[in-house]
N, C-alpha and C. Protein backbone atom coordinates (compact mmCIF):
# COMPACT_ATOMS: atom_id res chain seq x y z
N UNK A 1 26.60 -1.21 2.31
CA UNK A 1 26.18 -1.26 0.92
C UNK A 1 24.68 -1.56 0.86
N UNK A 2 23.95 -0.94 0.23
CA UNK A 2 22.59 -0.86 -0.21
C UNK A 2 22.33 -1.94 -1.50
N UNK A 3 21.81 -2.90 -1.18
CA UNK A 3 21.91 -3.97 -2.21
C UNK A 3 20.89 -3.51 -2.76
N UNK A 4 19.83 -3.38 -2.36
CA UNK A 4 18.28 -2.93 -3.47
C UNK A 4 18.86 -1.48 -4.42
N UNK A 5 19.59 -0.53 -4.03
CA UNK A 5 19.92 0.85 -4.59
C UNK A 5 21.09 0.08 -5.75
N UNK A 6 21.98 -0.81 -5.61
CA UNK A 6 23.13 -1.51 -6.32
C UNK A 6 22.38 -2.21 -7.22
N UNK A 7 20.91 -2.47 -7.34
CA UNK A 7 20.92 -3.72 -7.86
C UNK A 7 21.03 -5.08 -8.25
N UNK A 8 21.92 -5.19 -6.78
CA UNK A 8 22.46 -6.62 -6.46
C UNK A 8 21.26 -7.59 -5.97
N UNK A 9 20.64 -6.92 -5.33
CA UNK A 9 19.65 -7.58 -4.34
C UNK A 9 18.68 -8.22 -5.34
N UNK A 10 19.23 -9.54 -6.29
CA UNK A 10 18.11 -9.73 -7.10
C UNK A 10 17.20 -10.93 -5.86
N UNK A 11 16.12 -11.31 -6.99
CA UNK A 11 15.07 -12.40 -6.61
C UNK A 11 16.29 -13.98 -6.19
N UNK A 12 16.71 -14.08 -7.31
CA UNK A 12 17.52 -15.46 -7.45
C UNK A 12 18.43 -15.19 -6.22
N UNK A 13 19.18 -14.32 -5.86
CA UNK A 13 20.49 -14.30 -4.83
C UNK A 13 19.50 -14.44 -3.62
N UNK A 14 18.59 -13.60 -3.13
CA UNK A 14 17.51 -13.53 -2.21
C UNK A 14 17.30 -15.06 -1.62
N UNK A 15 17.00 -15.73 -3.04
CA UNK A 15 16.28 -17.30 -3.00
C UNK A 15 17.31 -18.17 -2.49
N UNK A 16 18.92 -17.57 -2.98
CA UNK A 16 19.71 -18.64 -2.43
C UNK A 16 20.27 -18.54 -0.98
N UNK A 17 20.11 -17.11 -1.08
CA UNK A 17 21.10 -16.70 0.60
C UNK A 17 19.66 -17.55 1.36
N UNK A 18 18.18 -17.35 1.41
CA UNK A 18 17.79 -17.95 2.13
C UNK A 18 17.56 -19.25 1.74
N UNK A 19 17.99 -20.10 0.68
CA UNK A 19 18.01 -21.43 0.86
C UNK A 19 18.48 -21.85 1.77
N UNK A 20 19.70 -21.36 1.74
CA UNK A 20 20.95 -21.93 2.35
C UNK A 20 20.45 -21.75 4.33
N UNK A 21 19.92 -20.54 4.17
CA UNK A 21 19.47 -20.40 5.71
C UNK A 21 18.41 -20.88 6.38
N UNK A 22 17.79 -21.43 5.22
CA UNK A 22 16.52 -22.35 5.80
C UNK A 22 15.95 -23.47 5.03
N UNK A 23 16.72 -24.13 4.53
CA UNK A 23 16.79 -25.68 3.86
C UNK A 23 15.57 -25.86 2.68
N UNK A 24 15.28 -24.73 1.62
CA UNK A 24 14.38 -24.81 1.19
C UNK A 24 15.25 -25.38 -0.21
N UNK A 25 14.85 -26.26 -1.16
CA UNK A 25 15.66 -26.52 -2.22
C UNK A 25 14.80 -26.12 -3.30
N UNK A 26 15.14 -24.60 -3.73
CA UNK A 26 14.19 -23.98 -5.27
C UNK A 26 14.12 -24.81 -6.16
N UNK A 27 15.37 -25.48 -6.60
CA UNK A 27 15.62 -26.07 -7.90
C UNK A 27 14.30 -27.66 -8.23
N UNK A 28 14.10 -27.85 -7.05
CA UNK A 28 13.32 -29.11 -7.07
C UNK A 28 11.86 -28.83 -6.65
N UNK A 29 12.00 -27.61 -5.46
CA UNK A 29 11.08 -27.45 -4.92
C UNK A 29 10.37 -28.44 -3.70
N UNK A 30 11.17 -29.01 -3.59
CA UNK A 30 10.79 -29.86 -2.38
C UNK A 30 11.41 -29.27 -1.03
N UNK A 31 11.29 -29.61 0.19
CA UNK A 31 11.48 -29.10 1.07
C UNK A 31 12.25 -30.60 1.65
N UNK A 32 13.54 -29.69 2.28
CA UNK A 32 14.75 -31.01 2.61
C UNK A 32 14.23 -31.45 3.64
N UNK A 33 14.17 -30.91 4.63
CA UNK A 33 13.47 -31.41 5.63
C UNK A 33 12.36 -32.88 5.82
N UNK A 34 11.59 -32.71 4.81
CA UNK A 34 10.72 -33.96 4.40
C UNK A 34 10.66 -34.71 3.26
N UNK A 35 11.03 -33.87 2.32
CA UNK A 35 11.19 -34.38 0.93
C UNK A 35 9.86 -34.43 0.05
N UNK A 36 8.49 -33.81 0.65
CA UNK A 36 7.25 -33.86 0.20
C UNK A 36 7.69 -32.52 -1.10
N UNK A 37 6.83 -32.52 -1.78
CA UNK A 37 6.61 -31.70 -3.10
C UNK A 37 5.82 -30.66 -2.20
N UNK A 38 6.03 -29.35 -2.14
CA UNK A 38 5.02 -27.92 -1.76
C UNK A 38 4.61 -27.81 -2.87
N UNK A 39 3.16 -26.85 -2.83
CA UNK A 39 2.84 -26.43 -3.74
C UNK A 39 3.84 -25.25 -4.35
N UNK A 40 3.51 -24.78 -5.44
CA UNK A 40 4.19 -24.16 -5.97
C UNK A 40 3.71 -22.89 -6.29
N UNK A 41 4.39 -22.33 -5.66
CA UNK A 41 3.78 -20.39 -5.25
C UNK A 41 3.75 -19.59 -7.16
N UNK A 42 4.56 -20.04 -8.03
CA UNK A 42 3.98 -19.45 -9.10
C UNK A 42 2.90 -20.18 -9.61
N UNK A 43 3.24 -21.41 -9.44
CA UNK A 43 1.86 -21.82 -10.26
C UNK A 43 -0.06 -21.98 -9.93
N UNK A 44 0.25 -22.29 -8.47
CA UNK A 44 -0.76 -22.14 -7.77
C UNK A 44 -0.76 -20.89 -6.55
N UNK A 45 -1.16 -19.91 -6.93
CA UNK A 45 -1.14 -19.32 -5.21
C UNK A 45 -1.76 -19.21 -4.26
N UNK A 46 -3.06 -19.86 -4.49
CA UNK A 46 -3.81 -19.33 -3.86
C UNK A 46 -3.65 -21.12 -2.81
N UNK A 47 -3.61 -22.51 -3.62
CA UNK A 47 -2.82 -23.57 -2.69
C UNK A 47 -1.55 -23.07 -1.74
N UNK A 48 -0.70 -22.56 -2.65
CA UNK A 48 0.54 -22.21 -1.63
C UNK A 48 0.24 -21.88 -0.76
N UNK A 49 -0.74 -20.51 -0.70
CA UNK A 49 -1.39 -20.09 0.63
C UNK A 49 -1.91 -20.71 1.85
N UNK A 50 -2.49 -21.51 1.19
CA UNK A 50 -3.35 -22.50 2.17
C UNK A 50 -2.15 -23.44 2.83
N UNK A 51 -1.18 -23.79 1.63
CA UNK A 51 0.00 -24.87 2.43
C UNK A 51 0.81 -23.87 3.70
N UNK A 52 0.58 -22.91 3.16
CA UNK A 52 1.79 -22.07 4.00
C UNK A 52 1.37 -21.74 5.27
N UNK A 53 -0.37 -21.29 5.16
CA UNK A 53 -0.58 -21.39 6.60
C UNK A 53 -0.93 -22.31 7.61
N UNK A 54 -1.22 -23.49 6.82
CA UNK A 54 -1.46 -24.55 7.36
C UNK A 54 0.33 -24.87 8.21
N UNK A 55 1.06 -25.00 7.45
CA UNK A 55 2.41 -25.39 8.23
C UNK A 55 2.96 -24.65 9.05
N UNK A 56 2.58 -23.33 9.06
CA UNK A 56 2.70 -22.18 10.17
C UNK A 56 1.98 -22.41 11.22
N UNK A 57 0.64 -22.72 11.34
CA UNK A 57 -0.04 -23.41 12.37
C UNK A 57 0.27 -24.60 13.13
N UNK A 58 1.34 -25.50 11.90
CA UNK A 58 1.85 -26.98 12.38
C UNK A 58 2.88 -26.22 13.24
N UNK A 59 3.27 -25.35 13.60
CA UNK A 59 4.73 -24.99 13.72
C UNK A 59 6.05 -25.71 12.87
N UNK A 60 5.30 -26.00 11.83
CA UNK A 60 6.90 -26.64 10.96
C UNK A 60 7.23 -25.68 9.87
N UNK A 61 8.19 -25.07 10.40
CA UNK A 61 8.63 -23.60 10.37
C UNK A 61 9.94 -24.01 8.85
N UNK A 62 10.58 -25.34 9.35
CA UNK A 62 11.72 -25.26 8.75
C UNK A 62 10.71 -25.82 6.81
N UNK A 63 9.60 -26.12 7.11
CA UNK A 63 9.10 -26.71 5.63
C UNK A 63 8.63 -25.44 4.96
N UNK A 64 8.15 -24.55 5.34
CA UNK A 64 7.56 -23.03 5.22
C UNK A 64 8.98 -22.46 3.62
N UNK A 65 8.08 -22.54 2.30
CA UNK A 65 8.64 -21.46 1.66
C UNK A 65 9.11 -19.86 2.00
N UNK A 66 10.41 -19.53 2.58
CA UNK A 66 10.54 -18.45 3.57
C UNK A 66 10.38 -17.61 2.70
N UNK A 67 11.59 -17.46 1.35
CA UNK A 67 12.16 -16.33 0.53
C UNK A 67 10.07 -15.68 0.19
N UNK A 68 9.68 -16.71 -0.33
CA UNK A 68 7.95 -16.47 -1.48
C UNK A 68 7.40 -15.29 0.00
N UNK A 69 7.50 -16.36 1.52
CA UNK A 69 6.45 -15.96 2.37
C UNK A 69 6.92 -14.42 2.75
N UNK A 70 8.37 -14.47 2.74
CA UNK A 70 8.66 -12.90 3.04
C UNK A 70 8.23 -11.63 1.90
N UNK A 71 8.59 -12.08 0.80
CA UNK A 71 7.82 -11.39 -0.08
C UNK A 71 6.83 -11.24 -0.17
N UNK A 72 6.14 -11.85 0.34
CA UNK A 72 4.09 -11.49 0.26
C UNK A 72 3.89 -11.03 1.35
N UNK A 73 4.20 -11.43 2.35
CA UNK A 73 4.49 -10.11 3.95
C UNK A 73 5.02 -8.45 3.75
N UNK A 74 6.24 -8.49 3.13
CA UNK A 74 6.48 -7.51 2.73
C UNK A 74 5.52 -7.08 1.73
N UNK A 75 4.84 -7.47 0.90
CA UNK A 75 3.91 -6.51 -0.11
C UNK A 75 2.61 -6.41 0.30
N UNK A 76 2.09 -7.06 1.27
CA UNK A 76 0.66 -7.01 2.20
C UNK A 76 1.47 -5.61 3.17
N UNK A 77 2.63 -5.22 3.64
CA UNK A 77 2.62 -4.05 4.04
C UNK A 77 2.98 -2.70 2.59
N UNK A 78 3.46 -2.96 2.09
CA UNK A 78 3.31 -2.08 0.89
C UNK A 78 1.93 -1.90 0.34
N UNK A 79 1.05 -2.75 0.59
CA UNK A 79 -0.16 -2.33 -0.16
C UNK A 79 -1.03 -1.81 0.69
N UNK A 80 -0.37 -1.32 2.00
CA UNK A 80 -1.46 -1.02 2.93
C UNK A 80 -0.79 0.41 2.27
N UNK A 81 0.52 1.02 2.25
CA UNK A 81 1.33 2.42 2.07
C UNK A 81 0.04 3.07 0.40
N UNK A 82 -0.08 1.99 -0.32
CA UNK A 82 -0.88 2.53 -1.32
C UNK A 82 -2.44 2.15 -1.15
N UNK A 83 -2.51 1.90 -0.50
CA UNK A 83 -3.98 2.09 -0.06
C UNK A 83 -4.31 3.68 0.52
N UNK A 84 -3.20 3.58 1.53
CA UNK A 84 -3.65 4.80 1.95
C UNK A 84 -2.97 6.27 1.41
N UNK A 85 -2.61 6.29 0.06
CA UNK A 85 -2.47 7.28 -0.79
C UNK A 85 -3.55 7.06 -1.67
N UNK A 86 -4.18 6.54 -2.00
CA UNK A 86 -5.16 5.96 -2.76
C UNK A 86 -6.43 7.00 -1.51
N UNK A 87 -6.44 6.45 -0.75
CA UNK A 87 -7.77 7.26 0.19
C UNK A 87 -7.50 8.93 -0.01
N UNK A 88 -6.54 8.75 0.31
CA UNK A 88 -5.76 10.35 0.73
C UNK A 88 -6.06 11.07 -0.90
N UNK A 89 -5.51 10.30 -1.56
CA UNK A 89 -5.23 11.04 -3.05
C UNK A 89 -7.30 11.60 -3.58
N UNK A 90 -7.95 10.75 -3.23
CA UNK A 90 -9.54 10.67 -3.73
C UNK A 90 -9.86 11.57 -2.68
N UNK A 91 -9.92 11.44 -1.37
CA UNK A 91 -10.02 12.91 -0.07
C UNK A 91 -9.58 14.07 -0.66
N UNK A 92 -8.35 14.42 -1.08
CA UNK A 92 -7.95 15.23 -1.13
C UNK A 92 -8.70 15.81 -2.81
N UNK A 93 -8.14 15.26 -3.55
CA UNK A 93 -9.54 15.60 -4.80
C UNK A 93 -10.44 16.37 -4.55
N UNK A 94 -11.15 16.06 -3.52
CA UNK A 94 -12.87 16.50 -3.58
C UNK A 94 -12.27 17.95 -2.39
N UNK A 95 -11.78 17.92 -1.44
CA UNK A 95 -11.48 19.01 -1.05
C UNK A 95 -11.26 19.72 -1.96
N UNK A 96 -9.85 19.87 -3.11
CA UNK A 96 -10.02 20.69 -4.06
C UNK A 96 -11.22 21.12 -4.90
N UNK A 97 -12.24 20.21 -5.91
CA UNK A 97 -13.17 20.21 -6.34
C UNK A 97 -14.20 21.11 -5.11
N UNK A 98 -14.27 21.35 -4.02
CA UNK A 98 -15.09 21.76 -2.88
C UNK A 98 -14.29 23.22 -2.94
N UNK A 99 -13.26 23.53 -2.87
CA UNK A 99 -12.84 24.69 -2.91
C UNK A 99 -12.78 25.62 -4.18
N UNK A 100 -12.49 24.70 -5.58
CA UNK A 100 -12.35 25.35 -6.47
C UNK A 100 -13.56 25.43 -7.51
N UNK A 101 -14.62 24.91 -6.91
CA UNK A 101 -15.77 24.55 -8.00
C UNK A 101 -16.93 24.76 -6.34
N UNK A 102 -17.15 25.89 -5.85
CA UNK A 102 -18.40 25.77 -4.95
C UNK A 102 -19.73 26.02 -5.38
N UNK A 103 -20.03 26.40 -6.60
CA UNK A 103 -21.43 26.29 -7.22
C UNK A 103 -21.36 24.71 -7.36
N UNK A 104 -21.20 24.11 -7.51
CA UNK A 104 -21.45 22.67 -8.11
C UNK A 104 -21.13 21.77 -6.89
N UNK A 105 -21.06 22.29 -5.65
CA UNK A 105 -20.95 21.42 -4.72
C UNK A 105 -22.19 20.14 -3.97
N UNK A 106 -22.26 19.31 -3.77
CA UNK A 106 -23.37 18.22 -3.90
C UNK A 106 -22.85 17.72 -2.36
N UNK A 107 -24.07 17.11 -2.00
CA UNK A 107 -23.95 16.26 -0.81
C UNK A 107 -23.25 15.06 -0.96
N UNK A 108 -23.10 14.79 -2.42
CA UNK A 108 -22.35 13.37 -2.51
C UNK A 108 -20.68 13.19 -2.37
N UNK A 109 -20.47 14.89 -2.53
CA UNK A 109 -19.11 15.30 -2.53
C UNK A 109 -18.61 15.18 -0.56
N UNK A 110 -19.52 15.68 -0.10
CA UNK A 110 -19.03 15.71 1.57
C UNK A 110 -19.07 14.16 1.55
N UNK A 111 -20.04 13.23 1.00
CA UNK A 111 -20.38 12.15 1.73
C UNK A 111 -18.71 11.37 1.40
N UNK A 112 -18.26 11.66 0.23
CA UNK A 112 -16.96 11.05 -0.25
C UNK A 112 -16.36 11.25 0.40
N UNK A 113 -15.99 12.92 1.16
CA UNK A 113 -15.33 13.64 1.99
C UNK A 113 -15.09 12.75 3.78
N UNK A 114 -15.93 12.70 3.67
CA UNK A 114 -16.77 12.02 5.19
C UNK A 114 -16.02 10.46 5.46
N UNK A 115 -16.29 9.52 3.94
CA UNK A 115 -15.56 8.17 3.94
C UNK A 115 -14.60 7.94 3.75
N UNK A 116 -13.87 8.93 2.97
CA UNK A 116 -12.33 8.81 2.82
C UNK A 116 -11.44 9.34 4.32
N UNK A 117 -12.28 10.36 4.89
CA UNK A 117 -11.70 10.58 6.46
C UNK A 117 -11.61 8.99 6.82
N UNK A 118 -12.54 8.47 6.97
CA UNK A 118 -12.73 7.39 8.10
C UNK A 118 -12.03 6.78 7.41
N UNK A 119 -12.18 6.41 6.10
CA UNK A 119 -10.91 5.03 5.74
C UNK A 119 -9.32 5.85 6.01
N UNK A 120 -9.02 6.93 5.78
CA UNK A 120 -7.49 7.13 6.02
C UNK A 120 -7.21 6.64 7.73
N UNK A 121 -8.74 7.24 8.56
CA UNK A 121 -8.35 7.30 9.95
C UNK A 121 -7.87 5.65 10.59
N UNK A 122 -9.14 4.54 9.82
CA UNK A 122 -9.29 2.81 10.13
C UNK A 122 -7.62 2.93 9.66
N UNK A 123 -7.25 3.11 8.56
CA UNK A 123 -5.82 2.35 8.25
C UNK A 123 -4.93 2.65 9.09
N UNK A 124 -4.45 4.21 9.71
CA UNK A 124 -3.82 4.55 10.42
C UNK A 124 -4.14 4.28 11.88
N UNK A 125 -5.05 3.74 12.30
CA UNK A 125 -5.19 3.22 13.67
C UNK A 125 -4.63 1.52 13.41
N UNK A 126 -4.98 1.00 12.52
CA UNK A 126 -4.71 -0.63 12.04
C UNK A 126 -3.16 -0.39 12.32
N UNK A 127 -2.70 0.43 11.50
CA UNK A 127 -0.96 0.07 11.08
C UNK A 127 -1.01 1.41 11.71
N UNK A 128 -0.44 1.78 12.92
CA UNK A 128 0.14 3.24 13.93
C UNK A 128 1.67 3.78 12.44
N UNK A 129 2.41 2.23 11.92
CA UNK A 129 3.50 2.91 11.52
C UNK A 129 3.31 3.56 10.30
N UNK A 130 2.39 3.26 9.38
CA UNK A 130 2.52 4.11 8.95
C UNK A 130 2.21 5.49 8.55
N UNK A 131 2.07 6.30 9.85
CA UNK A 131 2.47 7.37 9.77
C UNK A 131 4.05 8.24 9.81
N UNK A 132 4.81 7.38 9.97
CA UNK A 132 6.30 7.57 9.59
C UNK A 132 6.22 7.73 8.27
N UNK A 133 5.06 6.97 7.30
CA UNK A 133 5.41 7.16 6.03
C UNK A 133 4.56 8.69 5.31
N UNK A 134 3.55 9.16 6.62
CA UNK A 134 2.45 9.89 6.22
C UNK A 134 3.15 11.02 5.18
N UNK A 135 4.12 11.83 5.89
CA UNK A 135 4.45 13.25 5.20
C UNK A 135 4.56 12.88 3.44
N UNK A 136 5.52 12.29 3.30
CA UNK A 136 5.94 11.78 1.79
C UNK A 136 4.68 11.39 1.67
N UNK A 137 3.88 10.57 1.66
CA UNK A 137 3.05 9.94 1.01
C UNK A 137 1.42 10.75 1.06
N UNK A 138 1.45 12.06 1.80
CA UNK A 138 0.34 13.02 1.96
C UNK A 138 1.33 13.95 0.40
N UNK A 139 2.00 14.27 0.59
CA UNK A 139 2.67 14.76 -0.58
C UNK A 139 2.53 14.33 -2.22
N UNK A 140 2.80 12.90 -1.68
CA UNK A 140 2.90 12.38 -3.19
C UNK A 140 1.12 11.95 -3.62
N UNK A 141 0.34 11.85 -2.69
CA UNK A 141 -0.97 12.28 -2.80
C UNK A 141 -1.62 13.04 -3.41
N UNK A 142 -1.30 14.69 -2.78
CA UNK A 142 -1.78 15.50 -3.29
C UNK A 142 -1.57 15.72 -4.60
N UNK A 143 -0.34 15.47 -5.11
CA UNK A 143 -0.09 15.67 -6.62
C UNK A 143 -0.85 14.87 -7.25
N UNK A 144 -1.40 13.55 -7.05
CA UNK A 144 -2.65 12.88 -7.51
C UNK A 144 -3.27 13.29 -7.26
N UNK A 145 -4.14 13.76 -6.47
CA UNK A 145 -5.31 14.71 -6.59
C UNK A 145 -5.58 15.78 -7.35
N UNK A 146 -4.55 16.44 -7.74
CA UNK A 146 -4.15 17.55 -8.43
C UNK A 146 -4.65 16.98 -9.47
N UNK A 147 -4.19 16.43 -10.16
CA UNK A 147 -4.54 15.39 -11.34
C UNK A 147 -5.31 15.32 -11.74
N UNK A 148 -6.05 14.44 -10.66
CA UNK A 148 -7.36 14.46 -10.31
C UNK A 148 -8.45 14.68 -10.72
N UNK A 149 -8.06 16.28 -10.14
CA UNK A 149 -9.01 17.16 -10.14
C UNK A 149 -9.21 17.68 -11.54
N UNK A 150 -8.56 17.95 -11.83
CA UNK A 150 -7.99 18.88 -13.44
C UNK A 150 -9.36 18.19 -14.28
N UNK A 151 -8.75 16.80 -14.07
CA UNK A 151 -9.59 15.62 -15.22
C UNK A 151 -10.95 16.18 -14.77
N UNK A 152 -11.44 15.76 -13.68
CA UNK A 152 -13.05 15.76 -13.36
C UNK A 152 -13.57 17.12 -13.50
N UNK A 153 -12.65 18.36 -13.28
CA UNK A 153 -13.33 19.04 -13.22
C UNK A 153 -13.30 20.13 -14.36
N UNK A 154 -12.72 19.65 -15.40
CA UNK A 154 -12.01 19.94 -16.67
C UNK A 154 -10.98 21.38 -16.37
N UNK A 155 -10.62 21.79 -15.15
CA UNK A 155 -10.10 23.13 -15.11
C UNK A 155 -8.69 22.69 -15.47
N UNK A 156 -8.09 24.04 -15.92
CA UNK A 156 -6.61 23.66 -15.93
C UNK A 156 -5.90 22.99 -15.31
N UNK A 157 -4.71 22.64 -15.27
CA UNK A 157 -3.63 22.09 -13.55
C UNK A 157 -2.84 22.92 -12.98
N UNK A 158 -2.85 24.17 -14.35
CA UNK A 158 -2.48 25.61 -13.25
C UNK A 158 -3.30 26.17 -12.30
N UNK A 159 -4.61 25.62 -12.03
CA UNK A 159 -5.93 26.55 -11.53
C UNK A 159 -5.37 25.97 -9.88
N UNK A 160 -4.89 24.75 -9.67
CA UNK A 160 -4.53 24.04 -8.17
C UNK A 160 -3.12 24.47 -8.08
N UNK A 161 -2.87 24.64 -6.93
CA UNK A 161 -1.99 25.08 -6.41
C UNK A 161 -0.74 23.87 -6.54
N UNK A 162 0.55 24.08 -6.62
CA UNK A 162 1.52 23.32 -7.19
C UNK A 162 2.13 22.19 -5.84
N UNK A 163 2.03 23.25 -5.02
CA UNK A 163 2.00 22.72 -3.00
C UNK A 163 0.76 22.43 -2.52
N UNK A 164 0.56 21.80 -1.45
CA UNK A 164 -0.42 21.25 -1.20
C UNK A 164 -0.84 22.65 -0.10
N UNK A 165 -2.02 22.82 -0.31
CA UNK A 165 -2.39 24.34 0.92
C UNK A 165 -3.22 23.49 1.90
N UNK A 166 -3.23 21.90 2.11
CA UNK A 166 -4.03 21.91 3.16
C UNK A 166 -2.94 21.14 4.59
N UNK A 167 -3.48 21.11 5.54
CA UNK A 167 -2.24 20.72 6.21
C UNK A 167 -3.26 18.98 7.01
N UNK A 168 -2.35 18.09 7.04
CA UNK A 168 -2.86 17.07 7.56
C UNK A 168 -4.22 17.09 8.47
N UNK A 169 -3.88 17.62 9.40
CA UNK A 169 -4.88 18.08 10.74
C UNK A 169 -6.21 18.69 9.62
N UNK A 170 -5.79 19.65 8.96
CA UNK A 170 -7.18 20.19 8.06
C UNK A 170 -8.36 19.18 7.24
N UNK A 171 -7.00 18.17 7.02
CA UNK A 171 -7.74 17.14 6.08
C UNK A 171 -8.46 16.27 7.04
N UNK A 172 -7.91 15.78 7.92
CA UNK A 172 -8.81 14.73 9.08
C UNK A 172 -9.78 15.52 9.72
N UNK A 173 -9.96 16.54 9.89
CA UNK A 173 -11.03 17.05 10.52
C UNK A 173 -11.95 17.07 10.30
N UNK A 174 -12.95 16.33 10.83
CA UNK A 174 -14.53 16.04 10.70
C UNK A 174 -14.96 17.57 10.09
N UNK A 175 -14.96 18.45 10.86
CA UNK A 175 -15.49 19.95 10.98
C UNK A 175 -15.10 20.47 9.97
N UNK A 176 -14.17 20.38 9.42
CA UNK A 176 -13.28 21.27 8.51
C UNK A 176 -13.75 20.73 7.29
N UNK A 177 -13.70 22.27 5.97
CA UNK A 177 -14.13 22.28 4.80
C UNK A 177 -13.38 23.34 4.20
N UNK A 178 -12.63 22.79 2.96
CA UNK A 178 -11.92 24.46 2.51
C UNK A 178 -12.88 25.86 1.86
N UNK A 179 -12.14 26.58 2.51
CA UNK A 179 -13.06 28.05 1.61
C UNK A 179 -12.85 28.08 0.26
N UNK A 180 -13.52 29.14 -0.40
CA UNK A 180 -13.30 29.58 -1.85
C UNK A 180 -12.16 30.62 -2.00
């Protein structure tokens, strides 16, 4: 059973299955283990932070807010997945704009071209995995770019192609520039 697809998988059940597995008491917010007051991850976060890594360094693992710390682990890797549709989606833009608008092409357009390579390339050397996520997320890219493009370059959104015509390898390539 797929608890996130069911809906079951709320915040509160989350908080209790790992209370129970790692002695954290929500309701008070104290930690059983010592009985000290943690900071408190909604109200302060940017303290929590500091408490959290500080006690990770103590190795006192069992005082560590788990349910909060897994959730901000898990979304420091989700925000790397939209970061790098975010690069991809603005890359891919100006390729279009470069193909479908070549009178109006500018050096500032390659130079965009040029930095969005290197930031897609830094993220995908940082995190190798996610390129498991690349295909879908080069996909769901391009349709932002599409977008994109339309806006900046006032042309229709019939004028871009509905599929993406460039293929990964085309887009990372230093050398490579689309035709007209």
């Amino acid at each position: 059973m797929n608890f996130k697809q069911d809906g079951l998988w709320t915040k509160r059940r989350k908080k209790a299955i790992l209370s129970i597995s790692y002695g954290v008491d929500y309701e008070s917010c104290r930690c059983k283990s010592t009985g000290q007051n943690a900071p408190e991850y909604d109200r302060d976060f940017y303290q929590w932070t500091q408490h959290t890594a500080e006690l990770l360094r103590q190795g006192r693992l069992s005082d560590v807010d788990v349910p909060n710390l897994a959730e901000e682990v898990e979304s420091m890797g989700n925000t790397q997945k939209h970061v790098l549709v975010s690069h991809l989606a603005v890359l891919l833009m100006h390729l279009l704009k470069w193909k479908y608008q070549p009178g109006k092409r500018t050096p500032s357009w390659e130079t965009t071209i040029l930095v969005q390579r290197d930031e897609v390339a830094d993220l995908l050397e940082d995190s190798p995995s996610l390129r498991s996520e690349l295909e879908k997320r080069f996909n769901h890219a391009y349709q932002r770019a599409r977008k994109m493009a339309a806006k900046e370059t006032g042309l229709a959104l019939a004028v871009f192609p509905t599929e993406n015509p460039f293929t990964f390898a085309e887009v990372m390539n230093e050398d490579w520039l689309p035709q007209e």
